[in-house]
N, C-alpha and C. Protein backbone atom coordinates (compact mmCIF):
# COMPACT_ATOMS: atom_id res chain seq x y z
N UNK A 1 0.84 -1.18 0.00
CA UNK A 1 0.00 0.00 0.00
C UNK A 1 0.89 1.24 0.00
N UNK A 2 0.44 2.23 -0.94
CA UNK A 2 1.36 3.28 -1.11
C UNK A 2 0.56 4.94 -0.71
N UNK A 3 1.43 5.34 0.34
CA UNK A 3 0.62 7.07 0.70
C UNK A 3 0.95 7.99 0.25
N UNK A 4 0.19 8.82 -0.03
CA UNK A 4 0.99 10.30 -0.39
C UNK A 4 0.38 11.16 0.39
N UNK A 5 0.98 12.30 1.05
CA UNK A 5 0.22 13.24 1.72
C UNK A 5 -0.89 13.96 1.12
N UNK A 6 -2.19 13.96 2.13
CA UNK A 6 -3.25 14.91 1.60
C UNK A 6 -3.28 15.99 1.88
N UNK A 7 -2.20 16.71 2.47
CA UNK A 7 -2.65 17.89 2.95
C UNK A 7 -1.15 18.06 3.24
N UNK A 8 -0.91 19.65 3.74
CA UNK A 8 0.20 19.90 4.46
C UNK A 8 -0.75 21.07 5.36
N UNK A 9 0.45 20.98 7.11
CA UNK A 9 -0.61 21.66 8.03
C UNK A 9 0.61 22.37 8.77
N UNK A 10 -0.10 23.30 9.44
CA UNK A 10 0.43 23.96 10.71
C UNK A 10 -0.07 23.19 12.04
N UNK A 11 1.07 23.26 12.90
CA UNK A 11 0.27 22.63 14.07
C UNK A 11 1.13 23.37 15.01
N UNK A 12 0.21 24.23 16.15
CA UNK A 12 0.83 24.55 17.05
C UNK A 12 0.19 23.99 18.41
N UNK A 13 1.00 24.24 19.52
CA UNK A 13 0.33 23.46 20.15
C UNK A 13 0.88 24.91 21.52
N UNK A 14 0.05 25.21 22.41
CA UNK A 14 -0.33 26.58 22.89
C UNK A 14 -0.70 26.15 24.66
N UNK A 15 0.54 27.32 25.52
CA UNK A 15 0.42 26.75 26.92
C UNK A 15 -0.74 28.24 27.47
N UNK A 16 -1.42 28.09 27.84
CA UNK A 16 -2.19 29.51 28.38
C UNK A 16 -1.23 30.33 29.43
N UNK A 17 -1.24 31.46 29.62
CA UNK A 17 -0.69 32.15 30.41
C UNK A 17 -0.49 31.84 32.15
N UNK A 18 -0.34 31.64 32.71
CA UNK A 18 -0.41 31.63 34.09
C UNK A 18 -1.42 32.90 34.80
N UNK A 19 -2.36 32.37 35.38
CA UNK A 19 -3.23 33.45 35.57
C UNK A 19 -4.11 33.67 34.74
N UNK A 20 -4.52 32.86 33.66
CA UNK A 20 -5.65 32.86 32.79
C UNK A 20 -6.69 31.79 32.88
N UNK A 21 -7.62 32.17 33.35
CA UNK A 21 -8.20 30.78 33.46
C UNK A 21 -8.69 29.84 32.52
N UNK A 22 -9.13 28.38 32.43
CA UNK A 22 -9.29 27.81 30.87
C UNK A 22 -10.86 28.73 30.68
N UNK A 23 -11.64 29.04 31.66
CA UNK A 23 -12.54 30.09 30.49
C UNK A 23 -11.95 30.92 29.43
N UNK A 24 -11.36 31.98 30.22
CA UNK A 24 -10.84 33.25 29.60
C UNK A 24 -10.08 32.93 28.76
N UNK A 25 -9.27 32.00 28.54
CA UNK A 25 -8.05 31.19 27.41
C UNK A 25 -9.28 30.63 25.77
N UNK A 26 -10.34 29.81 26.79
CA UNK A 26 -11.37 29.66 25.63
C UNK A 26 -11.92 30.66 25.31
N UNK A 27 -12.25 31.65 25.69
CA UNK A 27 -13.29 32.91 24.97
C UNK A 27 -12.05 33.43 24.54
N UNK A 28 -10.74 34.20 24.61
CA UNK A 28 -9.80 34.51 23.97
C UNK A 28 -9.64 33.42 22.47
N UNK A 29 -9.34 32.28 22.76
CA UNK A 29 -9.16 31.53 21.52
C UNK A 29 -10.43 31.69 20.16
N UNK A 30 -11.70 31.29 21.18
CA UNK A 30 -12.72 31.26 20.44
C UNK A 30 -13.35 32.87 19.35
N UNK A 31 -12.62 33.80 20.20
CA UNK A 31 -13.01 35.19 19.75
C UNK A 31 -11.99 36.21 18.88
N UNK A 32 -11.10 36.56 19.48
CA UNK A 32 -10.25 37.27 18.69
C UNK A 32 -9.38 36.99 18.28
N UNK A 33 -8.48 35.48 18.73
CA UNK A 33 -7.64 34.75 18.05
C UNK A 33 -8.30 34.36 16.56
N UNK A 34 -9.69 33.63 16.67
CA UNK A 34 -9.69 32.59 15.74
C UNK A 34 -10.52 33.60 14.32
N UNK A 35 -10.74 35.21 14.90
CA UNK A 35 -10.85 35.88 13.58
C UNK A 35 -10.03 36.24 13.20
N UNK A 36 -8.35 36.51 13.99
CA UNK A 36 -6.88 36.96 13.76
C UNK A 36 -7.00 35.78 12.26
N UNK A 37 -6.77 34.22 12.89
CA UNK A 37 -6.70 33.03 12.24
C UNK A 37 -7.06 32.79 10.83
N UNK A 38 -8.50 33.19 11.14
CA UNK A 38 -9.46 32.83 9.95
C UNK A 38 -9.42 33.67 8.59
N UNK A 39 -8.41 34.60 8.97
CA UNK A 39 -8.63 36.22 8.11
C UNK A 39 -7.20 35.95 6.92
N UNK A 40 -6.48 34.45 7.05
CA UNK A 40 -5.26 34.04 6.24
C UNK A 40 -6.04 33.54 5.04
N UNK A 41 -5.68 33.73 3.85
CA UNK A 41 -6.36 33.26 2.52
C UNK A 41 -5.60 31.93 2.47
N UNK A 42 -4.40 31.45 2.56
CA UNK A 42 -3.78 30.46 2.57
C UNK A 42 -4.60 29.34 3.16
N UNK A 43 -4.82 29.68 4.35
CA UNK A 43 -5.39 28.54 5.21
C UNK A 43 -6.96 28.12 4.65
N UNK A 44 -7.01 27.29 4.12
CA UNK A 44 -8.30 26.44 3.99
C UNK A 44 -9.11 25.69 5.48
N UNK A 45 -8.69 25.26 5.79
CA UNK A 45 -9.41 24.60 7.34
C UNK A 45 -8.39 25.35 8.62
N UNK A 46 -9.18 25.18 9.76
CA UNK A 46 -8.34 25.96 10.53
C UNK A 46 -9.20 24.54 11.90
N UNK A 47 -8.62 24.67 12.51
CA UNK A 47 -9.36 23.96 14.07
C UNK A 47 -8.20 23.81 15.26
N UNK A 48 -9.13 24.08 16.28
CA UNK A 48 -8.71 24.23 17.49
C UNK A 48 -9.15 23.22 18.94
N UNK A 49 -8.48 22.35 19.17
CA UNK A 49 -8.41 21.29 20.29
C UNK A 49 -7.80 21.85 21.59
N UNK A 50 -9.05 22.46 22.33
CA UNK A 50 -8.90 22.42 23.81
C UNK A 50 -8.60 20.99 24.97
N UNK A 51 -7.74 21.47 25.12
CA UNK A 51 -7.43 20.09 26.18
C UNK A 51 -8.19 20.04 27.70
N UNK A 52 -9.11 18.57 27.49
CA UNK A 52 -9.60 18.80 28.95
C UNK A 52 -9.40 17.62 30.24
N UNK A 53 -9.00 16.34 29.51
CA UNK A 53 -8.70 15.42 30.05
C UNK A 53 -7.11 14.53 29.72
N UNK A 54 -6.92 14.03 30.60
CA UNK A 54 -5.27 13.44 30.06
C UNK A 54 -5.88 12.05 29.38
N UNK A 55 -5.52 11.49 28.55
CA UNK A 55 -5.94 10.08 27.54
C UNK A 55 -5.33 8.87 28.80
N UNK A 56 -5.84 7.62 28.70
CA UNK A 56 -5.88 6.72 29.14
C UNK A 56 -4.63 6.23 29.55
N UNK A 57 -4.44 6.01 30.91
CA UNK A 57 -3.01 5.65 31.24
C UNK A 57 -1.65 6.71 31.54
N UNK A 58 -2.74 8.08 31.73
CA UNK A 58 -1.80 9.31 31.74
C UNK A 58 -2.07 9.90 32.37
N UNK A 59 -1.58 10.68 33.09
CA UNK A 59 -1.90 11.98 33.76
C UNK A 59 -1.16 13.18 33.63
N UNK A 60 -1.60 14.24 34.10
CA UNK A 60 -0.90 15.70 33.50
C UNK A 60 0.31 15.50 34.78
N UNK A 61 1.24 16.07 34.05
CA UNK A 61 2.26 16.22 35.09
C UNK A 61 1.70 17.77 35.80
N UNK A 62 2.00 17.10 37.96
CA UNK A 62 1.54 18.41 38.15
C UNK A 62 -0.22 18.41 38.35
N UNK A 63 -0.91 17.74 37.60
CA UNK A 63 -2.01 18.21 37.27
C UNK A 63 -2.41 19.04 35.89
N UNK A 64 -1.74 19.82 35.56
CA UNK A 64 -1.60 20.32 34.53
C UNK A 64 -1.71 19.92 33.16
N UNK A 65 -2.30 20.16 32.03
CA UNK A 65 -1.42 19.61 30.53
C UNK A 65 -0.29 20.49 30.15
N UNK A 66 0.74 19.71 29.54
CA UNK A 66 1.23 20.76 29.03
C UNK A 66 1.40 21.57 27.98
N UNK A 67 0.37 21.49 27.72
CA UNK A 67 -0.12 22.47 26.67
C UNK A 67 -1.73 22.84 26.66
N UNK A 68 -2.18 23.88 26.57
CA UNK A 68 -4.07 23.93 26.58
C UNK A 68 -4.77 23.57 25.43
N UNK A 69 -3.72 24.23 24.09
CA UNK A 69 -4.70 24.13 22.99
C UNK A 69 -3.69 23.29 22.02
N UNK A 70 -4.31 22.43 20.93
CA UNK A 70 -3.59 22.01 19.99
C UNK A 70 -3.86 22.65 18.81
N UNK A 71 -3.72 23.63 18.05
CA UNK A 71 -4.47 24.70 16.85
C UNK A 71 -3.69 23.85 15.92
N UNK A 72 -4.43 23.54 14.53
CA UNK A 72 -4.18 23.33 13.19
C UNK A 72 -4.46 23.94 12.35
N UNK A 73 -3.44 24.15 11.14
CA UNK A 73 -4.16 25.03 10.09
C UNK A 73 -3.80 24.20 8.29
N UNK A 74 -4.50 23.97 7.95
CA UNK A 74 -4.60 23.43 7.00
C UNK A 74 -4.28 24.00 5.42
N UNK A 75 -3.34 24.02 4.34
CA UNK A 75 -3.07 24.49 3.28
C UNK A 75 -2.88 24.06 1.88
N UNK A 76 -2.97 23.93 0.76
CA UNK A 76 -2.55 22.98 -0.05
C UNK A 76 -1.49 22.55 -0.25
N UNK A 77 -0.34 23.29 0.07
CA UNK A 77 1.08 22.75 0.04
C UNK A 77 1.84 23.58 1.40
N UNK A 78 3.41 23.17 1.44
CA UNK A 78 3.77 23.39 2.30
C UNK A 78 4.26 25.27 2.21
N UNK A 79 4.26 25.25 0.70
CA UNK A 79 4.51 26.91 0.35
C UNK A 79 3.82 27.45 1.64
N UNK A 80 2.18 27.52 0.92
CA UNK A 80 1.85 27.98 1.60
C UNK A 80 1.65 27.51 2.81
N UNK A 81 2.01 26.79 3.57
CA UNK A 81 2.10 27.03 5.02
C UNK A 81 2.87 28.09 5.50
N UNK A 82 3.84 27.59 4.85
CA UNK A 82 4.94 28.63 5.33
C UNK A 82 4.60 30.27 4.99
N UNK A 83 3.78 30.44 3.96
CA UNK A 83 3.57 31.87 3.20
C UNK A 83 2.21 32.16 4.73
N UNK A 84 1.54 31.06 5.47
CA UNK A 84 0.80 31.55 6.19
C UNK A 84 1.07 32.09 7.37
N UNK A 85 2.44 30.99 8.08
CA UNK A 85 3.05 31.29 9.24
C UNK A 85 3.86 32.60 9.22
N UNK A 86 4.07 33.31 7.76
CA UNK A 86 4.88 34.37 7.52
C UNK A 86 3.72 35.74 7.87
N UNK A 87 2.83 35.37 7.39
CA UNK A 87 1.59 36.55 7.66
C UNK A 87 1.06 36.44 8.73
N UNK A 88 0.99 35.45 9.55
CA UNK A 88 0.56 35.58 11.21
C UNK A 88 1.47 36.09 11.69
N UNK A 89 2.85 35.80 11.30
CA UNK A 89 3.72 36.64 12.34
C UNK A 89 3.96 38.25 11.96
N UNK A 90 3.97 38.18 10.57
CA UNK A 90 3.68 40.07 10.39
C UNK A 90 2.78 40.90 10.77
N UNK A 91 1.40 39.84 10.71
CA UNK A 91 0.10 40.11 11.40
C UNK A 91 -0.14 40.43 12.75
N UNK A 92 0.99 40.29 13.35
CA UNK A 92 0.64 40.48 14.92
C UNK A 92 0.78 39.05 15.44
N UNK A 93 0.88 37.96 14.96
CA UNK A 93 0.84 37.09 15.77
C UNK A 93 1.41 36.82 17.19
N UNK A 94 2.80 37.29 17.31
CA UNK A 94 2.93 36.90 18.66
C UNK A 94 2.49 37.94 19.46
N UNK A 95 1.87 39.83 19.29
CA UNK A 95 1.19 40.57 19.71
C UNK A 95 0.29 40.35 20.32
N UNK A 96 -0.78 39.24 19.48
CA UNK A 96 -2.08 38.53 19.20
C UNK A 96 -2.12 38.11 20.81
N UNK A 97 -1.06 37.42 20.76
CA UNK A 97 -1.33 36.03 21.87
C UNK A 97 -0.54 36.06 22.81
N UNK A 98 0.07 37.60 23.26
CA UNK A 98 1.10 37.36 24.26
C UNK A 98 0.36 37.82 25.80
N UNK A 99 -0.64 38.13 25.70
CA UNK A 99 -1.06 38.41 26.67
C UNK A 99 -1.87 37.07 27.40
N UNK A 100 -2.04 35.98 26.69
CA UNK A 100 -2.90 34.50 26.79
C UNK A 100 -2.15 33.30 27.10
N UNK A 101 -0.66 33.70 26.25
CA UNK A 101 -0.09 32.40 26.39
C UNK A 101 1.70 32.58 27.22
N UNK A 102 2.03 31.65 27.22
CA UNK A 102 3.42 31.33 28.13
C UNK A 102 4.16 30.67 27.58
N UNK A 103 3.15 29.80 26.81
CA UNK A 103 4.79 29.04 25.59
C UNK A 103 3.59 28.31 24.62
N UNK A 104 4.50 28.15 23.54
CA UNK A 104 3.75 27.69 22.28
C UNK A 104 4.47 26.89 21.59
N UNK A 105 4.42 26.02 20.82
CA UNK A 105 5.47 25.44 19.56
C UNK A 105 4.72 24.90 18.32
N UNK A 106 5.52 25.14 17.50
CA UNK A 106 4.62 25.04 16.54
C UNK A 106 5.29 24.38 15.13
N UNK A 107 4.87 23.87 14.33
CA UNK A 107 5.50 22.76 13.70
C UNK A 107 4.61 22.47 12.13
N UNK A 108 5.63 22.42 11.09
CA UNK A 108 4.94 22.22 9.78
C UNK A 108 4.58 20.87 9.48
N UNK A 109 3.52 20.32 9.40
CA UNK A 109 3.40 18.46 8.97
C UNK A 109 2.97 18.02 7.94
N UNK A 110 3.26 17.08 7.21
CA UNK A 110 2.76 16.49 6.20
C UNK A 110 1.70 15.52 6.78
N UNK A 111 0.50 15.58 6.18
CA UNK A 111 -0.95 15.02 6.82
C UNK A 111 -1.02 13.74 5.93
N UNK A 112 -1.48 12.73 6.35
CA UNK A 112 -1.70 11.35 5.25
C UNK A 112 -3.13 10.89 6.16
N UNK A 113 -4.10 11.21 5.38
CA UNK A 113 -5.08 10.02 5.66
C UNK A 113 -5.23 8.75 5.31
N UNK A 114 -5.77 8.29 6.38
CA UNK A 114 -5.25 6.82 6.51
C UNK A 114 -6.76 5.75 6.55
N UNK A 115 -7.56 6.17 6.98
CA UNK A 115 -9.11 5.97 6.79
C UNK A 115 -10.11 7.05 6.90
């Protein structure tokens, strides 16, 4: 069986600020981040995974996750990923989100669906 990628993506993955609570982190994400987000012509799909439970056999270190949000952004090639991650950051991006978050990382992927 032979794959080829369907997609190429952004994936960041986003620690909330200290002192933010996961409301205020979700109405921040849900509101003025995700029209910052949505406003890239590049990006075709965009979605955002709030973290609320640790998966089976895990726990947050601390209590904690370490990370709140997992954000994806979806493009036809990796150009434009990169042509997108270039306009969020001219855009204000780390402006955007420095008042919400404490650490972030973020990472270009080649996507393969698989079923």
């Amino acid at each position: 069986m032979s794959f080829t990628p369907t997609a190429h993506k952004g994936i960041v993955m986003i620690k909330r600020r200290e002192g933010t609570t996961r409301e205020e982190f979700r109405d921040w994400f849900l509101g003025p981040h995700a029209r910052f987000g949505t406003s890239v012509d590049e990006i075709y799909r965009y979605t955002g995974s709030l973290l609320v439970a640790p998966g089976p056999r895990y726990t947050f270190p601390g209590g904690e996750p370490p990370f709140d949000l997992i954000s994806e952004i979806w493009c036809r090639d990796r150009a434009g990923i990169e042509q997108a991650f270039a306009k969020l950051t001219t855009m204000g991006g780390p402006q955007n989100t420095i008042d919400h978050v404490s650490d972030r990382a973020a990472y270009i992927a080649e996507e393969y669906t698989l079923k």
